[in-house]
C-alpha atoms as a PDB file:
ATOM      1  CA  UNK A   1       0.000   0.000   0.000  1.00  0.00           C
ATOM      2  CA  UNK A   2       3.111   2.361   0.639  1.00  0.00           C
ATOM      3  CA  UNK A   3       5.332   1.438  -1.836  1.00  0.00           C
ATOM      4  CA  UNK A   4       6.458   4.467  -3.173  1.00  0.00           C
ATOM      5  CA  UNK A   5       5.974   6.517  -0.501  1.00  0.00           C
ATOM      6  CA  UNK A   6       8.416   5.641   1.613  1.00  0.00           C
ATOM      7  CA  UNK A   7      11.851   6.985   0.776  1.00  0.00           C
ATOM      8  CA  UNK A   8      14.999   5.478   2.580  1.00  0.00           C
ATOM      9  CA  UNK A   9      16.617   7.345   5.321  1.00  0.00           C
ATOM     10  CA  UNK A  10      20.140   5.779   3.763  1.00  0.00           C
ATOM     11  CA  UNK A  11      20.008   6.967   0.746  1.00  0.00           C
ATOM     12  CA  UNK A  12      16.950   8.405  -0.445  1.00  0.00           C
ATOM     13  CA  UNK A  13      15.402   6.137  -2.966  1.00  0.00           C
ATOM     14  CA  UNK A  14      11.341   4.695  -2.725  1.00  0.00           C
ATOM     15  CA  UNK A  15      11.067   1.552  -0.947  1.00  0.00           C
ATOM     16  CA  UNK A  16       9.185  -0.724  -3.118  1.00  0.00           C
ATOM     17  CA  UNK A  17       6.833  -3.217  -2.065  1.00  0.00           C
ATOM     18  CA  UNK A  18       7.841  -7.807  -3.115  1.00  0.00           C
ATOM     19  CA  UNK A  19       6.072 -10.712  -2.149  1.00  0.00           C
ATOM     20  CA  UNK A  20       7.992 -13.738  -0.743  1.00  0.00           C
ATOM     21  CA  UNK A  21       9.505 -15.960  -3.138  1.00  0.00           C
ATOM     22  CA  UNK A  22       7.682 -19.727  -2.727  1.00  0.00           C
ATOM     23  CA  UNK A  23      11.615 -20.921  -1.791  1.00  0.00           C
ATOM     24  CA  UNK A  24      11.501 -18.398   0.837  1.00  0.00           C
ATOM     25  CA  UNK A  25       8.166 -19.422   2.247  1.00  0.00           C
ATOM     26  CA  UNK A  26       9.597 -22.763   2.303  1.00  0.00           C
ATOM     27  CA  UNK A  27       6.150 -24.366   2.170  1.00  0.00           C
ATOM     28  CA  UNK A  28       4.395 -21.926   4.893  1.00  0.00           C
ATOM     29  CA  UNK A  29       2.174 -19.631   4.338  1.00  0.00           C
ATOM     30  CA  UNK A  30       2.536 -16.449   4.264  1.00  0.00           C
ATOM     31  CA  UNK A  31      -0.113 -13.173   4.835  1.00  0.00           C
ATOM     32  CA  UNK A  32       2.985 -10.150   4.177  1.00  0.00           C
ATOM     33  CA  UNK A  33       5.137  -9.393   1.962  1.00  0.00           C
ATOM     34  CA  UNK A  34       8.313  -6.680   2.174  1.00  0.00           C
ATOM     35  CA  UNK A  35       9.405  -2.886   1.205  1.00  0.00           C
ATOM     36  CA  UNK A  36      12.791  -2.746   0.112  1.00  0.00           C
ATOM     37  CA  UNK A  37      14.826   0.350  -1.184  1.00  0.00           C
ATOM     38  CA  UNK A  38      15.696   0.620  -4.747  1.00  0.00           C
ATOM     39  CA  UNK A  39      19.139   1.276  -3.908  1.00  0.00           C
ATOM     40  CA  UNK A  40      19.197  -2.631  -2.739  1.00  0.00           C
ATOM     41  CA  UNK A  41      19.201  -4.029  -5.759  1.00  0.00           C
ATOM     42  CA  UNK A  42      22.580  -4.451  -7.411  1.00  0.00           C
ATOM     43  CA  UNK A  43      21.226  -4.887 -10.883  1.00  0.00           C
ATOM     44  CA  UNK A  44      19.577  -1.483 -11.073  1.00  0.00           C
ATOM     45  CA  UNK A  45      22.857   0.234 -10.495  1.00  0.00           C
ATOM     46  CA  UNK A  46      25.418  -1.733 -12.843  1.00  0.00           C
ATOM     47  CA  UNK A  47      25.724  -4.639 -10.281  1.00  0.00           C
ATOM     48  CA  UNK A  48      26.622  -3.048  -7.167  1.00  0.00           C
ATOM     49  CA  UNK A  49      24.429  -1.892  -4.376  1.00  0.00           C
ATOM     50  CA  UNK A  50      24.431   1.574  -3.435  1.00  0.00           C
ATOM     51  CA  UNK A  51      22.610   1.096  -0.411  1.00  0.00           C
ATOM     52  CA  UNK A  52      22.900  -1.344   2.571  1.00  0.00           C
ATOM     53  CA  UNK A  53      19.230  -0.967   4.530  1.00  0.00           C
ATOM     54  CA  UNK A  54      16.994  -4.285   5.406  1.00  0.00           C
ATOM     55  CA  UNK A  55      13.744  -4.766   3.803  1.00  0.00           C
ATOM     56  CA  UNK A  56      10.952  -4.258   6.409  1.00  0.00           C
ATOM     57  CA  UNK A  57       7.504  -6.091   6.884  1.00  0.00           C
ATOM     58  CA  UNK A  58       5.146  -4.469   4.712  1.00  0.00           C
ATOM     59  CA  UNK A  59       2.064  -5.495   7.341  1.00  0.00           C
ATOM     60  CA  UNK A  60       4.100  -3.848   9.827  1.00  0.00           C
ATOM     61  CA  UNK A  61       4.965  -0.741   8.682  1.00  0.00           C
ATOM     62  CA  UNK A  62       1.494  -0.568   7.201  1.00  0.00           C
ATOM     63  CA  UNK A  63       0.079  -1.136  10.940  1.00  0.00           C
ATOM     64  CA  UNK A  64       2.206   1.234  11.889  1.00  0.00           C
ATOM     65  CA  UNK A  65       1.622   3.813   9.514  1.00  0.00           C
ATOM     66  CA  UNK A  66      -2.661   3.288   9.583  1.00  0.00           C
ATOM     67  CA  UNK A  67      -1.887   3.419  14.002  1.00  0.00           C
ATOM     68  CA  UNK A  68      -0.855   6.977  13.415  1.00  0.00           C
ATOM     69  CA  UNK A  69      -3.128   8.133  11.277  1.00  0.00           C
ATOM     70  CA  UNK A  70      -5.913   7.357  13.630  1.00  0.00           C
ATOM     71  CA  UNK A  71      -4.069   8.998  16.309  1.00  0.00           C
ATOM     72  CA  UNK A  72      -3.715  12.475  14.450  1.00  0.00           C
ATOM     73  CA  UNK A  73      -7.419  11.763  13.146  1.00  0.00           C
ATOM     74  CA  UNK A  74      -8.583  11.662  17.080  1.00  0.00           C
ATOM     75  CA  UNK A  75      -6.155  14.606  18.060  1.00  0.00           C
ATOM     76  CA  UNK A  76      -6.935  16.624  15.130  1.00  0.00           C
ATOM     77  CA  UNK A  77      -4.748  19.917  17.205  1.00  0.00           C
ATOM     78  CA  UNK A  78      -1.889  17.890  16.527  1.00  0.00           C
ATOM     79  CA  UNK A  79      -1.942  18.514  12.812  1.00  0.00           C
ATOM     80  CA  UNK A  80      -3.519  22.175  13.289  1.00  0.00           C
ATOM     81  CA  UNK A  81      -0.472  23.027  15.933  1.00  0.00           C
ATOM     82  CA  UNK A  82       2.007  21.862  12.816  1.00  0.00           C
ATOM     83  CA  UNK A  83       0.705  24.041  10.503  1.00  0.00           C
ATOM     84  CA  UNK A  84      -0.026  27.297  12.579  1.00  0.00           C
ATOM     85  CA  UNK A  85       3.628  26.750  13.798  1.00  0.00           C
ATOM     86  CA  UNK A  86       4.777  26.370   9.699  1.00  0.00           C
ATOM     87  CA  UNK A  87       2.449  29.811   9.684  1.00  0.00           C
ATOM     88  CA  UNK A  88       5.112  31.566  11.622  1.00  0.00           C
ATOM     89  CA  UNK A  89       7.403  33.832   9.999  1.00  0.00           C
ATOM     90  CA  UNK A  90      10.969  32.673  10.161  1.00  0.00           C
ATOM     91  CA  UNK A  91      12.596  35.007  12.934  1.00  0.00           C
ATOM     92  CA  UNK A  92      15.681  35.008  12.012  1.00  0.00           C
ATOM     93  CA  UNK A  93      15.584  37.104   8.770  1.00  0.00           C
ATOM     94  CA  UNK A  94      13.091  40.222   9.170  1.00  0.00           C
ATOM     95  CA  UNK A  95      11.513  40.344   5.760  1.00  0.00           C
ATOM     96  CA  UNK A  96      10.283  44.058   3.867  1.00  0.00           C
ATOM     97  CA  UNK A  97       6.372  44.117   3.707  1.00  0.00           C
ATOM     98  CA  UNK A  98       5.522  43.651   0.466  1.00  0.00           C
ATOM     99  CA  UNK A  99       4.327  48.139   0.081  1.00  0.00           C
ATOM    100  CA  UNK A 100       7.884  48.736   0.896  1.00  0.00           C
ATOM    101  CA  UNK A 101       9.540  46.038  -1.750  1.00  0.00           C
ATOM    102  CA  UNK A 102       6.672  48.050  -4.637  1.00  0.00           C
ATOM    103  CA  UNK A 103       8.268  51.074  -3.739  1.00  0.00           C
ATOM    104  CA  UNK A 104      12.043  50.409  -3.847  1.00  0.00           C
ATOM    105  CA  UNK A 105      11.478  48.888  -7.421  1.00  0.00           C
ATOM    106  CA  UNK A 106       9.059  52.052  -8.307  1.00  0.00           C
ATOM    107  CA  UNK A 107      12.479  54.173  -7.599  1.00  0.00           C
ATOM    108  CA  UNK A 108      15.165  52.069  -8.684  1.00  0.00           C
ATOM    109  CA  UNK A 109      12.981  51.790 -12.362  1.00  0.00           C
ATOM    110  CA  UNK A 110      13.405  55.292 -12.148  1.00  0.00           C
ATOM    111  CA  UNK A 111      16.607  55.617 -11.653  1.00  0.00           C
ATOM    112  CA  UNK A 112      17.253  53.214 -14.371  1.00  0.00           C
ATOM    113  CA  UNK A 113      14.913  55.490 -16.221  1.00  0.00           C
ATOM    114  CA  UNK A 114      17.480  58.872 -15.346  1.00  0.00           C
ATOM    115  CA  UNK A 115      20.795  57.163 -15.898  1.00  0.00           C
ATOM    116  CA  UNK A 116      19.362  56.034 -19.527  1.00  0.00           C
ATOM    117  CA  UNK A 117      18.181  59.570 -20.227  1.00  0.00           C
ATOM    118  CA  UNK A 118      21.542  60.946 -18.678  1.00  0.00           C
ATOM    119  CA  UNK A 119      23.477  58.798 -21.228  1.00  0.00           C
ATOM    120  CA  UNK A 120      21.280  59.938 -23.969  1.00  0.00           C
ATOM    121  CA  UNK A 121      21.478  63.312 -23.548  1.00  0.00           C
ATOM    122  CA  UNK A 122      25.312  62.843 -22.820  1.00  0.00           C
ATOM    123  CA  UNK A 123      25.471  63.871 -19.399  1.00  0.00           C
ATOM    124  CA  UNK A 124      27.633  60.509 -19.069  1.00  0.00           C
ATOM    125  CA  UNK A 125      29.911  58.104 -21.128  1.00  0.00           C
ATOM    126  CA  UNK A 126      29.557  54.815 -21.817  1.00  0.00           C
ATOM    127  CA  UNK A 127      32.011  53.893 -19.320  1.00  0.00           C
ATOM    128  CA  UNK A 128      29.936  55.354 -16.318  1.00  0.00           C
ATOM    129  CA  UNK A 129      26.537  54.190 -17.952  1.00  0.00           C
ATOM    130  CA  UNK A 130      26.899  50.800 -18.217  1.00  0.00           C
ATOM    131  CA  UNK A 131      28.579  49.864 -14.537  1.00  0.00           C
ATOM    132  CA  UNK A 132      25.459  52.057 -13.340  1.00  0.00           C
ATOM    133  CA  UNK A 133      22.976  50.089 -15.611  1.00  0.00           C
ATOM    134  CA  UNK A 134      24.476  47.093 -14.275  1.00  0.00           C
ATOM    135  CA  UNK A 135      24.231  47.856 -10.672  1.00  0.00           C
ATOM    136  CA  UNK A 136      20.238  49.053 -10.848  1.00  0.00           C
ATOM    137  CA  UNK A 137      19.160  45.960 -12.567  1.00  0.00           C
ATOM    138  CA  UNK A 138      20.977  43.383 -10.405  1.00  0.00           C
ATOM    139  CA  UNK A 139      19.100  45.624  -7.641  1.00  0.00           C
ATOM    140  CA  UNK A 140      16.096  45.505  -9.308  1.00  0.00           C
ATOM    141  CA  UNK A 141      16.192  41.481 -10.332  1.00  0.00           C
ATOM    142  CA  UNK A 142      17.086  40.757  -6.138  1.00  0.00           C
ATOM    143  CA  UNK A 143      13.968  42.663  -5.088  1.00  0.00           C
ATOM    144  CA  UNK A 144      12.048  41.044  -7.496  1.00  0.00           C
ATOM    145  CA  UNK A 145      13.393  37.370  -6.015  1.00  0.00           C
ATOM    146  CA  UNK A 146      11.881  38.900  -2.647  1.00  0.00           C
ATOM    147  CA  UNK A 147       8.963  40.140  -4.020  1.00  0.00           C
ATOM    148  CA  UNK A 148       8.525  36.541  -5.709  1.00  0.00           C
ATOM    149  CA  UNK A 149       9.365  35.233  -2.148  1.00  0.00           C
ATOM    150  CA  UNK A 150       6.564  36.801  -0.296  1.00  0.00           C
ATOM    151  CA  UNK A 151       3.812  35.786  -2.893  1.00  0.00           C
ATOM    152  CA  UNK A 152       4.776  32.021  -2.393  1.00  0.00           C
ATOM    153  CA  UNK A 153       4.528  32.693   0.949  1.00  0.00           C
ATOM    154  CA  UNK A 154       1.572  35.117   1.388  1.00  0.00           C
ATOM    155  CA  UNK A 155      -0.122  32.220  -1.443  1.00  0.00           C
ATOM    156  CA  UNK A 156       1.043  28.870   1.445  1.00  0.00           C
ATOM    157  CA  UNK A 157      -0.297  31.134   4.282  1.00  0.00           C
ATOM    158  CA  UNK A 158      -3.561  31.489   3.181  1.00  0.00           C
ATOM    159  CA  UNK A 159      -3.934  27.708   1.507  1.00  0.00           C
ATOM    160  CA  UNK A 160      -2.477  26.350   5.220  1.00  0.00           C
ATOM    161  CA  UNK A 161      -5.790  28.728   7.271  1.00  0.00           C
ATOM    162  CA  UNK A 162      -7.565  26.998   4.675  1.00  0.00           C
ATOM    163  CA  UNK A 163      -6.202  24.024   5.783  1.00  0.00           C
ATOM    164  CA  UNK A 164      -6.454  24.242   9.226  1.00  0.00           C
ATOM    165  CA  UNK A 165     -10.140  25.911   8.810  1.00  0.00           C
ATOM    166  CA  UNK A 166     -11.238  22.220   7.359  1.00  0.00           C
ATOM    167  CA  UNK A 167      -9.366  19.973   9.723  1.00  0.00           C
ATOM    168  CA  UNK A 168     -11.238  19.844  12.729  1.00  0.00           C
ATOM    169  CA  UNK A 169     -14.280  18.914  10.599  1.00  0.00           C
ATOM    170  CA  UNK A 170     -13.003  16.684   8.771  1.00  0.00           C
ATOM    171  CA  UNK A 171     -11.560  14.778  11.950  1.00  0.00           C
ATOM    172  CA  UNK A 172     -15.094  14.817  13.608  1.00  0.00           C
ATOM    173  CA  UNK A 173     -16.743  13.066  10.381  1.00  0.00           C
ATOM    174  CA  UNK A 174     -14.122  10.396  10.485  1.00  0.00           C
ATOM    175  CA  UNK A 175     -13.632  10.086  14.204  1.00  0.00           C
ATOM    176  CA  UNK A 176     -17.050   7.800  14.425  1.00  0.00           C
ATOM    177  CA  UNK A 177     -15.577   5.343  12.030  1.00  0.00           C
ATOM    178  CA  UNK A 178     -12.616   4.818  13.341  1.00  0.00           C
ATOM    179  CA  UNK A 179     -13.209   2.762  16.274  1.00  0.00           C
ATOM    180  CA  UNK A 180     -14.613  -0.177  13.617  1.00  0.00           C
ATOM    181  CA  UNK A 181     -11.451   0.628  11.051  1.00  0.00           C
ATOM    182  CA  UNK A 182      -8.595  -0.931  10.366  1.00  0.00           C
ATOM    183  CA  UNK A 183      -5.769  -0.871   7.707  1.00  0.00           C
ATOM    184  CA  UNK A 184      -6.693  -4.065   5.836  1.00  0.00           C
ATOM    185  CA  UNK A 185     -10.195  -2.682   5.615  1.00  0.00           C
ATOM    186  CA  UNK A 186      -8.898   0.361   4.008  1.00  0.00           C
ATOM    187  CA  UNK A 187      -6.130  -0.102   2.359  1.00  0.00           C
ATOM    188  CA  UNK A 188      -7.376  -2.044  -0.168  1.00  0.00           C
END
């Protein structure tokens, strides 16, 4: 049910999910099956390994994985604490409201706008107009990468209150269910 979405701690491929070989069964049978990491398998990378990890139980990380889910489904603050705490603003850089980052590029397209107008009406040579050039557009293209920075952000912020603003109901429609639930019953 996971394969492919777990990713090895080792060495970052998907884990894959393979049924025991009859020779391995040796006669018995057998209800699982096992993950493994790509990076396990010698013949995907010219004949040598690049990773070392075990396979793992797929009914066991699958029990696992379905356990927690009902946990964060019956403490839906968990999840809403996560995001409201990813809603903080990083601390350690202060960031330029997004009026002041408008105006900076409003005066540094003038400027661009003077210098260009100062070389063409030969106020200055070519040697002081194109270092000057240089220097306002470099300007200009770093404020843009902020301004670019605070739409992704101002555009995560509001999809996380969204987020956040559904959670709690969603936990209380599935909350009744889960007591009679279990992973076999829906994962597959």
């Amino acid at each position: 049910m996971l394969q492919g979405l777990l990713q090895c701690q080792h060495c970052g491929y998907a884990y894959y999910g393979k049924r025991l070989s009859p020779r391995a069964r040796k006669g018995k049978p057998r209800a699982y099956a096992y993950y493994r990491c790509l990076g396990t398998d010698a013949y995907r990378f010219g004949g040598e390994r690049v990773c070392q990890n075990t396979q793992v139980r797929t009914d066991l990380v699958d029990l696992a994985v379905w356990q927690e889910v009902c946990s964060l489904l019956a403490h839906p603050e968990r999840l809403a604490e996560e995001y409201r705490r990813r809603l903080q603003p990083e601390t350690r850089t202060p960031r330029t409201p997004l009026a002041a980052l408008e105006e900076q590029l409003g005066k540094l397209r003038q400027g661009v706008a003077r210098v260009i107008d100062s070389y063409a009406d030969g106020l200055i040579d070519k040697g002081e107009f194109e270092p000057r050039i240089l220097r306002l557009r470099q300007r200009m293209a770093r404020l843009e990468e902020q301004r670019q920075q605070l739409a992704e952000e101002a555009t995560l912020h509001t999809e996380l209150q969204l987020i956040i603003g559904r959670l709690e109901d969603f936990a209380a429609k599935v909350h009744g269910g889960l007591e009679e639930a279990d992973w076999p019953a829906n994962g597959t």
